[in-house]
C-alpha atoms as a PDB file:
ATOM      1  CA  UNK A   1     106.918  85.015 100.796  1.00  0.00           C
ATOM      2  CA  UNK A   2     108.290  88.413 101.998  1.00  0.00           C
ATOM      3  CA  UNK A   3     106.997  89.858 105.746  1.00  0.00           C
ATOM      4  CA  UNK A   4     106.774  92.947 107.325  1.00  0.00           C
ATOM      5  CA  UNK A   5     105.238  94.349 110.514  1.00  0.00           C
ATOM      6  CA  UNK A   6     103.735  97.388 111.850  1.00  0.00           C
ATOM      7  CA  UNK A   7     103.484  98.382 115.409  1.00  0.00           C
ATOM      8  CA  UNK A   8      99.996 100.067 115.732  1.00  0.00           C
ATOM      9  CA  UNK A   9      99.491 103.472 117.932  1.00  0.00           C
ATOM     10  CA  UNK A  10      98.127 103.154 121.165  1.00  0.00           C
ATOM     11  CA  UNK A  11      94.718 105.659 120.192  1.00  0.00           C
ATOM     12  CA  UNK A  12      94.174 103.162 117.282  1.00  0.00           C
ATOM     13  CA  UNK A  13      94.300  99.879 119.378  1.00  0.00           C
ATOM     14  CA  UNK A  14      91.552 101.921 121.871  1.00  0.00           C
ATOM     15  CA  UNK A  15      89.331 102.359 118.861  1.00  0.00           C
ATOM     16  CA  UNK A  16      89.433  98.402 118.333  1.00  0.00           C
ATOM     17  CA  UNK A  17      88.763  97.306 121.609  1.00  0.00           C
ATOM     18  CA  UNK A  18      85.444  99.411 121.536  1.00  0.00           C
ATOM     19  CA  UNK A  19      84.081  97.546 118.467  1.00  0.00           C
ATOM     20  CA  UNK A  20      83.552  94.282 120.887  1.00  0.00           C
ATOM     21  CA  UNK A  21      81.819  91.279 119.060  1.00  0.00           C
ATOM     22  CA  UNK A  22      81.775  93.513 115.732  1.00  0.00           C
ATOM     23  CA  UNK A  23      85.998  93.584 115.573  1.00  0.00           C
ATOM     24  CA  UNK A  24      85.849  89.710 113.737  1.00  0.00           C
ATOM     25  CA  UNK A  25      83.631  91.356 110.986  1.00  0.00           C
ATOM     26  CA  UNK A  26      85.252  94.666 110.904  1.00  0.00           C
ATOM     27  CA  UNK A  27      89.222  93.562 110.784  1.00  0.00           C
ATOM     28  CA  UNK A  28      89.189  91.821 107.858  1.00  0.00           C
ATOM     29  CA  UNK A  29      88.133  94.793 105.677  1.00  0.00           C
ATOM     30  CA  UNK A  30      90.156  97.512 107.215  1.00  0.00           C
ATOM     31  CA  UNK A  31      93.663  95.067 107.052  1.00  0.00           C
ATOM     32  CA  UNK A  32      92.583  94.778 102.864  1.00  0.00           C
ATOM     33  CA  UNK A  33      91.934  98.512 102.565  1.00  0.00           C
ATOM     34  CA  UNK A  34      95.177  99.072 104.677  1.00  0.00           C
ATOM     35  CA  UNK A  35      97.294  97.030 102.219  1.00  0.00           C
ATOM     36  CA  UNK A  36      96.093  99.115  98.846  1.00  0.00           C
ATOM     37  CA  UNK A  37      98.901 101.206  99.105  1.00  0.00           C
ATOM     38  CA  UNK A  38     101.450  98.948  99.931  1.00  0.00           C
ATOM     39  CA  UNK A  39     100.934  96.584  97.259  1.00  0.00           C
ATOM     40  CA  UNK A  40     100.873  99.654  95.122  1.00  0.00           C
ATOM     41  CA  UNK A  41     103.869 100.474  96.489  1.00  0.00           C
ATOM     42  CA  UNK A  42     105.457  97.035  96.143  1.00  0.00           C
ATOM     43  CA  UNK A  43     104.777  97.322  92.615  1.00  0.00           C
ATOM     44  CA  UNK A  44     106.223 100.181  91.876  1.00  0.00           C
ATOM     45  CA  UNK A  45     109.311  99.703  93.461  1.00  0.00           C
ATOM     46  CA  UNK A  46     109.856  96.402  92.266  1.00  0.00           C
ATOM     47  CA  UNK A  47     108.888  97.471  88.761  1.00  0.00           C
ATOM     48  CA  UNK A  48     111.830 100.409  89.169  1.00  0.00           C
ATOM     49  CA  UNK A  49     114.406  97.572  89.552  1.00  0.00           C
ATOM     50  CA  UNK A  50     113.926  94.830  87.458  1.00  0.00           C
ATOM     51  CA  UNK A  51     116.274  95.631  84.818  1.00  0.00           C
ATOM     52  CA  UNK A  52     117.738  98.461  86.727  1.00  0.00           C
ATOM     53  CA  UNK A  53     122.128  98.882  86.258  1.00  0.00           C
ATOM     54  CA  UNK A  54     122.325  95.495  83.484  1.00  0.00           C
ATOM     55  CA  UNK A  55     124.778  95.052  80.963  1.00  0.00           C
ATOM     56  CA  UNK A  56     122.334  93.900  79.219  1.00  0.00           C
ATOM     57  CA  UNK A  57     118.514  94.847  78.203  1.00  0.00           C
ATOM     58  CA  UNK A  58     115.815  93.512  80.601  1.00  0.00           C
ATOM     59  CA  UNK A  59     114.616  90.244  79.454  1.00  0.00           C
ATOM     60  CA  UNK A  60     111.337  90.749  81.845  1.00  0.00           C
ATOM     61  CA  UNK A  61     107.814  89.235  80.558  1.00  0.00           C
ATOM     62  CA  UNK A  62     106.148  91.005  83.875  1.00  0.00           C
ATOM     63  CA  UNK A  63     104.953  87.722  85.020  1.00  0.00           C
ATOM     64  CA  UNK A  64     107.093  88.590  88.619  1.00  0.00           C
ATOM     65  CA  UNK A  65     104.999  91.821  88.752  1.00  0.00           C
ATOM     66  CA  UNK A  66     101.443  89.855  87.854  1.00  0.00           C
ATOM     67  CA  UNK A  67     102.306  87.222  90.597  1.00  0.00           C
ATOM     68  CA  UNK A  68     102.623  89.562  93.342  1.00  0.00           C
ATOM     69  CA  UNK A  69      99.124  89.185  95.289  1.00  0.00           C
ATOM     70  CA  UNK A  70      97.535  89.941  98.813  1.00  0.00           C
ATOM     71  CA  UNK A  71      96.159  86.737 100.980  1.00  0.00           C
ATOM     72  CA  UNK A  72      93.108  86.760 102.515  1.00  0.00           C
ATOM     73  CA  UNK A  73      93.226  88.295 106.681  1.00  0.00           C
ATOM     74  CA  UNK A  74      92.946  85.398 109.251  1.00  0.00           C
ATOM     75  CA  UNK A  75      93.791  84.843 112.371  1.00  0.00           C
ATOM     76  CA  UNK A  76      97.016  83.414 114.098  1.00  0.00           C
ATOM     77  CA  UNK A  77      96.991  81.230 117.000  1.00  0.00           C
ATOM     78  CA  UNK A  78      97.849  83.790 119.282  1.00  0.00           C
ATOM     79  CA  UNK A  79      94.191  85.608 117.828  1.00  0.00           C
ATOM     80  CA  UNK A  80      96.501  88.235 115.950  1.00  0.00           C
ATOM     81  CA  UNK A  81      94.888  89.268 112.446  1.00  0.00           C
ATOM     82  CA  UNK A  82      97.254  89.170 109.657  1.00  0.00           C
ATOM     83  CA  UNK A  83      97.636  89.333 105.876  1.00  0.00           C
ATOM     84  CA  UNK A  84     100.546  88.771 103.476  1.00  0.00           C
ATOM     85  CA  UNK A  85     101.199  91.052 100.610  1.00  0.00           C
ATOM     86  CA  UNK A  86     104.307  89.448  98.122  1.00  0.00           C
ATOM     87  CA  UNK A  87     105.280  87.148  95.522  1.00  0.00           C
ATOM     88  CA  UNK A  88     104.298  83.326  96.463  1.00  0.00           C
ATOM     89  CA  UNK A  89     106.572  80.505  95.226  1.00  0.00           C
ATOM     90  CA  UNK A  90     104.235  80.134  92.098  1.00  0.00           C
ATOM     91  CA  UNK A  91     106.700  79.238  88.649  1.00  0.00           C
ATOM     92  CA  UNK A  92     106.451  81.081  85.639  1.00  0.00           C
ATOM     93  CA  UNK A  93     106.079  80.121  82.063  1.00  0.00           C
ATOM     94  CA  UNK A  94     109.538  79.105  82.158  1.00  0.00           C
ATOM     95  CA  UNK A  95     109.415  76.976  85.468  1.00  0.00           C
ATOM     96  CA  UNK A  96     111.744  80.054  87.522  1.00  0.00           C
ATOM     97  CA  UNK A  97     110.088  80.740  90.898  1.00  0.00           C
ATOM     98  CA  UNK A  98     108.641  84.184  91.329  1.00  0.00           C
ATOM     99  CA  UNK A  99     109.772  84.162  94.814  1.00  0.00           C
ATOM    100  CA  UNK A 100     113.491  83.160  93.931  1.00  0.00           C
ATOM    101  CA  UNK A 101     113.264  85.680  91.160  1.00  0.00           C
ATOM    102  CA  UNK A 102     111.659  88.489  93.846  1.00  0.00           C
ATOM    103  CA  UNK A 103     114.775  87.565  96.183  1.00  0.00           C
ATOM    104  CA  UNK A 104     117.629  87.311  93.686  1.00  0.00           C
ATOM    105  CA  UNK A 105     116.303  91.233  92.987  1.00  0.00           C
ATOM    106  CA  UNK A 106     116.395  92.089  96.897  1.00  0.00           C
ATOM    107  CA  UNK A 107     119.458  90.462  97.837  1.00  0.00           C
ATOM    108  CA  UNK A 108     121.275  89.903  94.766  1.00  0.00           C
ATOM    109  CA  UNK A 109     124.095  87.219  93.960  1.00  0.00           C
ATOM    110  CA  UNK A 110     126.855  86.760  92.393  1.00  0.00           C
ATOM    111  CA  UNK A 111     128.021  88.606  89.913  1.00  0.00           C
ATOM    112  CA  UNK A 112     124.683  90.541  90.621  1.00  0.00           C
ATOM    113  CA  UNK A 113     124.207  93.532  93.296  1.00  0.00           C
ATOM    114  CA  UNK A 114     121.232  94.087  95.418  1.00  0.00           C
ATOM    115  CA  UNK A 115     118.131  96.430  94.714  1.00  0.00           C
ATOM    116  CA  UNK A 116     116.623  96.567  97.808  1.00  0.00           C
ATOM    117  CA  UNK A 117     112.499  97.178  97.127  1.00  0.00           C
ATOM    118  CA  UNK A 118     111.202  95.485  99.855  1.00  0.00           C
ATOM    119  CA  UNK A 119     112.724  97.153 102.415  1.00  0.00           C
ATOM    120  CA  UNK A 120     112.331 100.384 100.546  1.00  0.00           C
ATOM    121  CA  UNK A 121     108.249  99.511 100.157  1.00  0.00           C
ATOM    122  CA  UNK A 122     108.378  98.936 103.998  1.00  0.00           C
ATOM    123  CA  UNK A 123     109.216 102.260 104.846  1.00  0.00           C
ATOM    124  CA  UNK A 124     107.940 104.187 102.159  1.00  0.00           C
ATOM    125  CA  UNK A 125     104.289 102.591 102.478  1.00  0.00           C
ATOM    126  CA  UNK A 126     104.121 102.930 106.615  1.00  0.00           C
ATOM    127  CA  UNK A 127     102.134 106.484 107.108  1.00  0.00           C
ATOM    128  CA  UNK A 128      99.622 105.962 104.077  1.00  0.00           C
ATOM    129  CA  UNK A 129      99.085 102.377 105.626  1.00  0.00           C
ATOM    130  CA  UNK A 130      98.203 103.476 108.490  1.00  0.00           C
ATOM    131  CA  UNK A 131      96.495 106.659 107.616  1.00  0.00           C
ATOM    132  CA  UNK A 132      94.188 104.430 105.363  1.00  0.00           C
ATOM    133  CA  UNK A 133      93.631 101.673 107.837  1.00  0.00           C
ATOM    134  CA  UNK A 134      92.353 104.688 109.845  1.00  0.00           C
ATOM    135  CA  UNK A 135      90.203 106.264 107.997  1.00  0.00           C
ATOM    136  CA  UNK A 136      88.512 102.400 107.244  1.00  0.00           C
ATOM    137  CA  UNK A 137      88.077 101.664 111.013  1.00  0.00           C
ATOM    138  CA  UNK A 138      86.551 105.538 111.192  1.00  0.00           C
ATOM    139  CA  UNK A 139      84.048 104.515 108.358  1.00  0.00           C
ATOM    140  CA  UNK A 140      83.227 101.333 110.285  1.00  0.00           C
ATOM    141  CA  UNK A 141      82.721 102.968 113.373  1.00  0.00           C
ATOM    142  CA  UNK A 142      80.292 105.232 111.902  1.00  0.00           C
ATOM    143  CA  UNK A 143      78.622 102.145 110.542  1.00  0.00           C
ATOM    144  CA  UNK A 144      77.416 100.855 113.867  1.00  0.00           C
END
């Protein structure tokens, strides 16, 4: 499965450490509100090039789409929250892996060039990420 990072702002990591005992409760939801957009995002651009510059028409049943999914937050071992937004190593109807599928797209091979849209969902889905994990922790916040 595909990963990407964010480095939080320093304001936003202040907020966090005032939420005490309540942060274990309160995480969880604002990392799955957080990653709306960017699994919207991965969609889209994924959807944009599967087919994209082929001799050929797209043969694509949208199972690689329907695979992509969002794991539940937990914790490392270091007590860092995390969540993984991609396309797992599941096999579809005709035994191909998603994930090879989802790579063969990013990086291409031979005889087929790369469409980056992982890299591309990175960047494109940074601000509204953030913006929305925001606006989550601020509802939270008010909560208490």
């Amino acid at each position: 499965m595909a990963r990407a990072s964010y480095k939080l702002p320093d304001d936003f990591l202040e907020k966090l450490s005032k939420l005490n005992s309540d942060f274990d409760d309160i995480a969880p939801r604002v990392l799955e509100q957080g990653a709306r957009p960017v699994i919207e995002k991965a969609k889209k651009n994924l959807s944009d090039r599967i087919g994209q510059g082929t001799k050929e028409p797209s043969r694509s049943t949208g199972e690689l789409l329907d695979s992509m999914e969002l794991t539940k937050p937990g914790q490392d071992r270091n007590g860092d929250w995390n969540l993984r937004i991609g396309v797992p190593a599941t096999k579809d109807s005709k035994g191909v892996s998603n994930a090879l599928k989802a790579a063969v797209i990013e990086y291409g091979k031979v005889g087929q060039p790369p469409k980056p849209w992982l890299k591309a969902t990175k960047r494109q889905s940074r601000k509204s990420c953030i913006e929305t994990m925001k606006a989550a922790l601020d509802k939270e916040i008010e909560k208490l």
